[in-house]
Protein backbone atom coordinates (compact mmCIF):
# COMPACT_ATOMS: atom_id res chain seq x y z
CA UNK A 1 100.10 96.67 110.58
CA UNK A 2 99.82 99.49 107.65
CA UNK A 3 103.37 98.30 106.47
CA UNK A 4 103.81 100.42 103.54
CA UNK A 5 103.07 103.45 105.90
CA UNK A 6 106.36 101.82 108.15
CA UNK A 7 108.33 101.52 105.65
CA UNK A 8 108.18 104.80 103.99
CA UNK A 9 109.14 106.40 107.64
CA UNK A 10 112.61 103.76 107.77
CA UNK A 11 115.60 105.42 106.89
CA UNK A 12 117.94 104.72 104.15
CA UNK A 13 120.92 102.29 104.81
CA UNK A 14 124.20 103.81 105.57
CA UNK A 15 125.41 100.81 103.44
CA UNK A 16 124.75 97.77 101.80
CA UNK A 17 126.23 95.73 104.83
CA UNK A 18 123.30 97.09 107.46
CA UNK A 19 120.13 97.13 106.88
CA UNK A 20 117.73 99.70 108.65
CA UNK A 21 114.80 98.14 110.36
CA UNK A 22 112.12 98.71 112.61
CA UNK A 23 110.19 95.99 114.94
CA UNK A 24 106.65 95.70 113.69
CA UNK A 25 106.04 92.52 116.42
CA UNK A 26 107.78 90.49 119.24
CA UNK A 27 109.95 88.32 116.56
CA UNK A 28 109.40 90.37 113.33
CA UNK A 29 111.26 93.41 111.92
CA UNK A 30 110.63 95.29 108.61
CA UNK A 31 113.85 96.85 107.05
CA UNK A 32 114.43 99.12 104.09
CA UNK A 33 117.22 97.64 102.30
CA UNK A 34 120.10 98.89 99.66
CA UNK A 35 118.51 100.18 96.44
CA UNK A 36 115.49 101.12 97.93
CA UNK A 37 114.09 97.58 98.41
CA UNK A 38 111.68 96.26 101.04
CA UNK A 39 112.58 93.09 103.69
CA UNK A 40 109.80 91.04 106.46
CA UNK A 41 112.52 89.65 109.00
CA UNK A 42 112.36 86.60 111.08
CA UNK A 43 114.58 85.05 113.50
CA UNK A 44 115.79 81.61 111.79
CA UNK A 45 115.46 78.18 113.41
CA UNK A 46 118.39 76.32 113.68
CA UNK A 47 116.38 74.12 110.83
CA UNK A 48 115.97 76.88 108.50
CA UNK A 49 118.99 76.26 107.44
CA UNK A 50 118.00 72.81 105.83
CA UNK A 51 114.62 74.73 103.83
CA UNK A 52 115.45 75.67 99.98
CA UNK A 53 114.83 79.33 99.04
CA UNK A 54 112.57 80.73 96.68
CA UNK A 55 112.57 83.60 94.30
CA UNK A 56 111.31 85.75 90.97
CA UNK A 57 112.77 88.55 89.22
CA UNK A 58 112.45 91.00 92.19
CA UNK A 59 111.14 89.13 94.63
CA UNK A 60 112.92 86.20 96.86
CA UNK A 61 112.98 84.44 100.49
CA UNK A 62 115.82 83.00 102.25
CA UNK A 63 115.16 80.76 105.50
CA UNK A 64 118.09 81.27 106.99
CA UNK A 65 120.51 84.28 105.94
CA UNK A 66 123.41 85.93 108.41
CA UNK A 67 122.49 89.87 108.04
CA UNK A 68 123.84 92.90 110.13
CA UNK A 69 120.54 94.79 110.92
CA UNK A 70 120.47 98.68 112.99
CA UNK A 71 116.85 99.27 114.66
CA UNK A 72 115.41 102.32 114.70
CA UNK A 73 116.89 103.11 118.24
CA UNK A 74 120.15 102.70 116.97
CA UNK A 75 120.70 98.94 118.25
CA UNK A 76 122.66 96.76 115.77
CA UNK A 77 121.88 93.01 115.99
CA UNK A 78 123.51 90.49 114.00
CA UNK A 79 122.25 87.01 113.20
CA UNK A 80 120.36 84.46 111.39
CA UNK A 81 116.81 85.43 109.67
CA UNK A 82 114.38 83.89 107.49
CA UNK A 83 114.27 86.52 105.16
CA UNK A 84 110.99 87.48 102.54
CA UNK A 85 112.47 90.41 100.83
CA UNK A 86 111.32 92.74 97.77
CA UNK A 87 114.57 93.77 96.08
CA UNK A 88 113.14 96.41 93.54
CA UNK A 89 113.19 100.33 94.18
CA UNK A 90 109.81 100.74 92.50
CA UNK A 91 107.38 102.03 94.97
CA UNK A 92 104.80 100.71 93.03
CA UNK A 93 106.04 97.32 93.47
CA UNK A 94 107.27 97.95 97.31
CA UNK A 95 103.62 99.01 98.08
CA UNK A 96 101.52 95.87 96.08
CA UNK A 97 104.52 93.48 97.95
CA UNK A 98 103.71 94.62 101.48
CA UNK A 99 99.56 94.89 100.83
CA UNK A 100 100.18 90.89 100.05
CA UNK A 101 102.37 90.53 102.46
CA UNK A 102 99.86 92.36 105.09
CA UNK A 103 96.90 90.43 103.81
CA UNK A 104 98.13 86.99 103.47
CA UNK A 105 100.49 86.47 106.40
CA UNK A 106 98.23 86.87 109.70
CA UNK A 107 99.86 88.08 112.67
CA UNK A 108 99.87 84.98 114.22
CA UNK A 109 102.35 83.92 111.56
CA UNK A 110 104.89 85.85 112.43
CA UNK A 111 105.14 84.57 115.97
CA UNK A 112 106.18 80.97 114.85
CA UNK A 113 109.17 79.92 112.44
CA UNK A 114 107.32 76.69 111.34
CA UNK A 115 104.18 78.43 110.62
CA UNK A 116 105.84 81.88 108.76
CA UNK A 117 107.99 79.42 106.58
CA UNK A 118 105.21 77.30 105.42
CA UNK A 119 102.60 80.61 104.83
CA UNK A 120 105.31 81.90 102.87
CA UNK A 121 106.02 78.99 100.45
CA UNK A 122 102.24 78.79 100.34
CA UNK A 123 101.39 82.25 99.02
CA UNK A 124 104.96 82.71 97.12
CA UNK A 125 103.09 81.49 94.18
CA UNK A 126 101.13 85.10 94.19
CA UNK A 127 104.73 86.83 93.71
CA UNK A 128 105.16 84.70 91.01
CA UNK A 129 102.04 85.60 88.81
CA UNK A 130 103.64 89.80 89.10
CA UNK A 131 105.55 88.63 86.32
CA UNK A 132 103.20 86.74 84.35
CA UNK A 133 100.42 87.60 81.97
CA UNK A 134 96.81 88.68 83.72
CA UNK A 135 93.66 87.50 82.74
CA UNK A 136 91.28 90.71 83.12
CA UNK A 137 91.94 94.06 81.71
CA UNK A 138 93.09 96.56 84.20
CA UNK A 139 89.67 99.00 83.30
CA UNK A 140 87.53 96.03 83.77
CA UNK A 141 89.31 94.88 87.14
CA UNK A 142 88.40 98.74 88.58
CA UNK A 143 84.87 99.05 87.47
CA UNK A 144 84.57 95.36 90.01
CA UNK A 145 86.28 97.05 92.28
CA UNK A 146 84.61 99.54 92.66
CA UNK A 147 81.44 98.01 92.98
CA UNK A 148 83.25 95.54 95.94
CA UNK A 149 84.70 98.90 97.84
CA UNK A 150 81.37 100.96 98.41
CA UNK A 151 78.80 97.68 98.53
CA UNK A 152 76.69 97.77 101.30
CA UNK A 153 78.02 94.08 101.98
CA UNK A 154 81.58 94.19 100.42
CA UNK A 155 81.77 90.33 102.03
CA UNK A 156 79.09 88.83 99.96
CA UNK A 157 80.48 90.70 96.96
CA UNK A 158 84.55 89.21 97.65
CA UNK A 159 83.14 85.60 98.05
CA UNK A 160 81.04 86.09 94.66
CA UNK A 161 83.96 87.76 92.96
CA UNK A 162 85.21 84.75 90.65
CA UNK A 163 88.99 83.73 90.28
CA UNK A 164 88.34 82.08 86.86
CA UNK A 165 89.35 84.08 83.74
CA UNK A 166 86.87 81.33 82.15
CA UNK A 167 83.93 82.02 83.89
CA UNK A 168 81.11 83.63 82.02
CA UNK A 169 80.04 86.65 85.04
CA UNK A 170 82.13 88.27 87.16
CA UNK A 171 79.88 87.35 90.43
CA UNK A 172 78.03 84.96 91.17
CA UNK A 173 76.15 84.33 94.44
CA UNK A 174 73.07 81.74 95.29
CA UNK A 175 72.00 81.21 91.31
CA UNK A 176 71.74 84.59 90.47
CA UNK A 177 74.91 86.16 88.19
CA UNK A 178 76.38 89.76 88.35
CA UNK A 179 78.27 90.92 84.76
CA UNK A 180 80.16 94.66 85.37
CA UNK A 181 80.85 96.49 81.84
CA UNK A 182 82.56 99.69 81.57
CA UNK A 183 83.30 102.07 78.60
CA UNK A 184 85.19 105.17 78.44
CA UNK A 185 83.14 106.49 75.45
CA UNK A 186 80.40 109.32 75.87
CA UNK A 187 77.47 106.31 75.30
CA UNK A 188 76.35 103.68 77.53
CA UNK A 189 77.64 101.03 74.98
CA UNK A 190 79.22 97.30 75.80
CA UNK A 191 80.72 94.43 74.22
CA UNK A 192 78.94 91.10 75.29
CA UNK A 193 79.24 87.38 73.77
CA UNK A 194 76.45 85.43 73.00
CA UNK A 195 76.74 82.95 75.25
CA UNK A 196 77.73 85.45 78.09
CA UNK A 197 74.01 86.81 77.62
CA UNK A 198 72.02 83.92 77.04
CA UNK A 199 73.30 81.44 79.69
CA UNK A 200 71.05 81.75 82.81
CA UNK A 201 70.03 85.30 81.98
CA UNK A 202 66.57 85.31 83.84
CA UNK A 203 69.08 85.12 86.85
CA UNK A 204 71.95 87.48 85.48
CA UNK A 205 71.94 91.47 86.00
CA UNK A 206 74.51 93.76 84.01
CA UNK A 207 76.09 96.95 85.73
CA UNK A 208 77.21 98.95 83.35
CA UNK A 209 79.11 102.20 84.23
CA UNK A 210 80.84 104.90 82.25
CA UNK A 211 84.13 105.83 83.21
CA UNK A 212 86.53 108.59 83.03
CA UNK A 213 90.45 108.94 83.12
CA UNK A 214 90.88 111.64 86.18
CA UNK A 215 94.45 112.43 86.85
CA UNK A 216 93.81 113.00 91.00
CA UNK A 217 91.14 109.63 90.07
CA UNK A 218 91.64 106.72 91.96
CA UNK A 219 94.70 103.17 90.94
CA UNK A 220 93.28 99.91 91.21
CA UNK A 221 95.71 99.43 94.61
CA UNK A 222 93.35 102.56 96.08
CA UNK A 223 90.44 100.58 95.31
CA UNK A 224 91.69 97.14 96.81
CA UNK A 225 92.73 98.99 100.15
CA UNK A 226 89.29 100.70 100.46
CA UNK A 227 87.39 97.55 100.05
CA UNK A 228 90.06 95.64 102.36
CA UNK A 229 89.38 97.86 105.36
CA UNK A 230 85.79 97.08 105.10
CA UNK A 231 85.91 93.35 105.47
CA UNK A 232 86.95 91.93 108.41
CA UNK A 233 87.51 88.50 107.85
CA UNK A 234 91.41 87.83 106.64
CA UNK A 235 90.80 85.16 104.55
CA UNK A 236 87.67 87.03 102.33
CA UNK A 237 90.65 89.80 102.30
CA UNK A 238 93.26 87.21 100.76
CA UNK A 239 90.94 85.70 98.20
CA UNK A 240 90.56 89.48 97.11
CA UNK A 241 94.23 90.38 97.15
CA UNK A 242 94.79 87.01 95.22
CA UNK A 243 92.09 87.59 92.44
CA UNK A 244 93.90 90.76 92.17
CA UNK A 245 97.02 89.86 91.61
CA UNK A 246 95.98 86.66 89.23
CA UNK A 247 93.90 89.06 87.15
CA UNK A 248 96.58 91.95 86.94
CA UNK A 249 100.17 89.43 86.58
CA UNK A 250 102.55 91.39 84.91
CA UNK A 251 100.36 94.24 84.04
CA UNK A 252 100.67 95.50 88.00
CA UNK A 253 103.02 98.60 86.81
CA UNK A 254 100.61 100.19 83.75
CA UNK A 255 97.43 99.25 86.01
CA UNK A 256 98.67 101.71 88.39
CA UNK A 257 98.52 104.86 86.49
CA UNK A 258 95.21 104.24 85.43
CA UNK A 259 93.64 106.61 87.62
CA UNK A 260 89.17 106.80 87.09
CA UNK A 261 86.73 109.06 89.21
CA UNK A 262 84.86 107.15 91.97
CA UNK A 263 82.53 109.58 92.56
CA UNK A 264 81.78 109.83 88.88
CA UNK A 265 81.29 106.47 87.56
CA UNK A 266 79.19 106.22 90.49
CA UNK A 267 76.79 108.21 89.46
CA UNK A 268 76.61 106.83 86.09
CA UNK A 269 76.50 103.06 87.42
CA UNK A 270 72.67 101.67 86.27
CA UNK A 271 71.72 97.86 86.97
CA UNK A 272 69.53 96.13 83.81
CA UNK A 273 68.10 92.62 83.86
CA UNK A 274 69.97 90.86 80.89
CA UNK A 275 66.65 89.78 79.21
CA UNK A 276 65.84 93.02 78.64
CA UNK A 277 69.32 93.79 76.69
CA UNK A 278 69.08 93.89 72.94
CA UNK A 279 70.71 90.26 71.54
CA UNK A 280 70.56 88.40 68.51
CA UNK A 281 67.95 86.87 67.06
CA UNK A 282 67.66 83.16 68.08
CA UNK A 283 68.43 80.42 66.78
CA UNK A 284 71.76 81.35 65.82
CA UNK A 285 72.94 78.74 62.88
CA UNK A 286 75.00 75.98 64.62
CA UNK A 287 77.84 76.50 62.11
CA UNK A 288 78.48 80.34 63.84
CA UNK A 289 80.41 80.11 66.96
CA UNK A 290 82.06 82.66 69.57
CA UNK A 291 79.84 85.18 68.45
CA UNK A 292 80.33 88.52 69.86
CA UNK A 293 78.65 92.53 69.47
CA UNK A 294 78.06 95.22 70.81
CA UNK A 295 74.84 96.43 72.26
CA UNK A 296 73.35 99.45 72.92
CA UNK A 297 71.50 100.04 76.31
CA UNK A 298 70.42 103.48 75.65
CA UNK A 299 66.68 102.31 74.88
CA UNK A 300 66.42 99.69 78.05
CA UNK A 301 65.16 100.49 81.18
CA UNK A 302 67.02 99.90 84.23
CA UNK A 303 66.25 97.78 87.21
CA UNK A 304 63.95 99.90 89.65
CA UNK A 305 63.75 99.80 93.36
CA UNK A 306 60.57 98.06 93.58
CA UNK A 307 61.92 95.35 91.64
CA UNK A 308 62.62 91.94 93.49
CA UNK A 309 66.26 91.23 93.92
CA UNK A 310 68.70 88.82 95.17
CA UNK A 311 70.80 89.69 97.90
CA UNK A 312 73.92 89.75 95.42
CA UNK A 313 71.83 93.05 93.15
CA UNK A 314 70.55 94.34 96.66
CA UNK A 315 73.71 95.12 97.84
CA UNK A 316 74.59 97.29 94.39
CA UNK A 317 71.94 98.87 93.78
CA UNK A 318 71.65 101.56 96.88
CA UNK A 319 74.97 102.87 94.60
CA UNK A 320 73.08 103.16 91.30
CA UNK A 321 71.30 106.59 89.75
């Protein structure tokens, strides 16, 4: 439906009474509302009225409101909508509200009351995390992205991608573990925890890529769109969208001005088995817990193409130097 690209072309309200709007399907409208705010419209069941609304700070939906709307052809309609509505002028926000909105109501959704009011309530909790703390850090979340966008199988890598700030690796797929580091500084340094290293590392690989701030670079919302239009299946594009937004929360504003070079963290991006990394010496005394360092990987060799790999490294490594 490319609904940020819609609403951008919808004119400004003459006034807060009317909304502007423009039909994106049969029973569905989109409408730019006072204050620079965003709106999905849906005709309201006469039951709608009966449903409880939801809402956050900037975000809210109303099953049944009466609203004044002008099309795009100049038609005014009045009546009763079910209303999912963005009320901040932020762009920023505007844009990451309708990318959810695009990838986790399908179009079939929109085409049934009963069916858009539950999908709403069901992915409302999503809005809800914008405003709440994230659980990955916003240079992390773009080095996986990246790795997700230009995969040669961008599917296997969403339904490895895990949604559990406790987990140990980023991926995992079939018993073999992906762990993505990045660092901003001149050497191909990282900060690991023991246990991150250790557990199952005969099956883990590390990607490690050096990254650098680039002011025409690419956000973290570039990065999910790219990797979104190369999977086809709407529900491996919701589980990314969702990770997203769980592993951002709050931070979605800052995250987008962090702008990196694809092309160049690409061509730093190397692949190394994990037992070859540099760790500790073992045993570590069982009175030392959460240990963490930092390890150099300038002396290890990287994985080479002859090497066997899992399907999970196989699709990474065509990217690496």
């Amino acid at each position: 439906m490319k609904l940020a690209q819609t609403w951008e072309r919808i004119s400004a309200p003459v006034s807060e009474a009317a909304w502007e709007a423009v039909d994106i399907q049969e029973k569905a409208r989109l409408a730019r509302t006072s204050g620079g705010g965003v709106a999905l419209l849906v005709p309201a069941e006469p039951v709608a009225c009966e449903r409880y609304g939801l809402a956050t700070e900037h975000i809210s939906y109303s099953p049944s409101l009466a609203l004044e709307v002008e099309l795009n052809d100049g038609t005014r309609i009045d009546g009763d909508f079910s209303v999912l509505q963005c009320s901040a002028g932020e762009p920023v926000l505007v844009r990451q509200f309708l990318r959810i909105v695009e990838s986790c109501l399908p179009s079939e959704s929109l085409q049934h009351w009963e069916t858009f009011d539950q999908t709403v309530r069901s992915v409302f909790e999503l809005f809800r995390h914008l405003t709440s703390p994230g659980s990955r850090t916003a240079q992390g979340l773009w080095a996986e992205l990246l790795l997700i966008a230009y995969a040669d199988d961008p599917a296997l890598m969403v339904r490895a991608f895990h949604s559990d700030p406790n987990e140990l690796h980023d991926f995992f797929a079939d018993g073999t573990s992906l762990e993505v580091k990045s660092t901003t500084g001149a050497l191909r340094e990282h900060h690991f925890s023991l246990e991150q290293l250790e557990q199952g590392k005969d099956q883990l690989v590390v990607a490690s890529l050096l990254l650098q701030e680039d002011v025409l670079g690419t956000t973290i919302n570039e990065l999910v769109a790219k990797a979104s239009a190369r999977i086809g299946e709407p529900e491996l594009r919701r589980r990314l969208e969702s990770i997203v937004v769980l592993s951002l929360g709050s931070a979605w504003l800052a995250a987008d001005q962090l702008r990196f070079g694809e092309r160049a963290a690409l061509e730093t991006l190397r692949l190394f088995a994990a037992k070859d990394i540099p760790s500790l010496a073992q045993p570590i005394p069982t009175d030392i817990h959460h240990v963490r360092y930092v390890a150099s990987l300038a002396g290890t060799a990287p994985i080479r193409a002859e090497d066997p790999m899992a399907p999970l490294i196989a699709t990474v490594f065509p990217l690496s130097g």
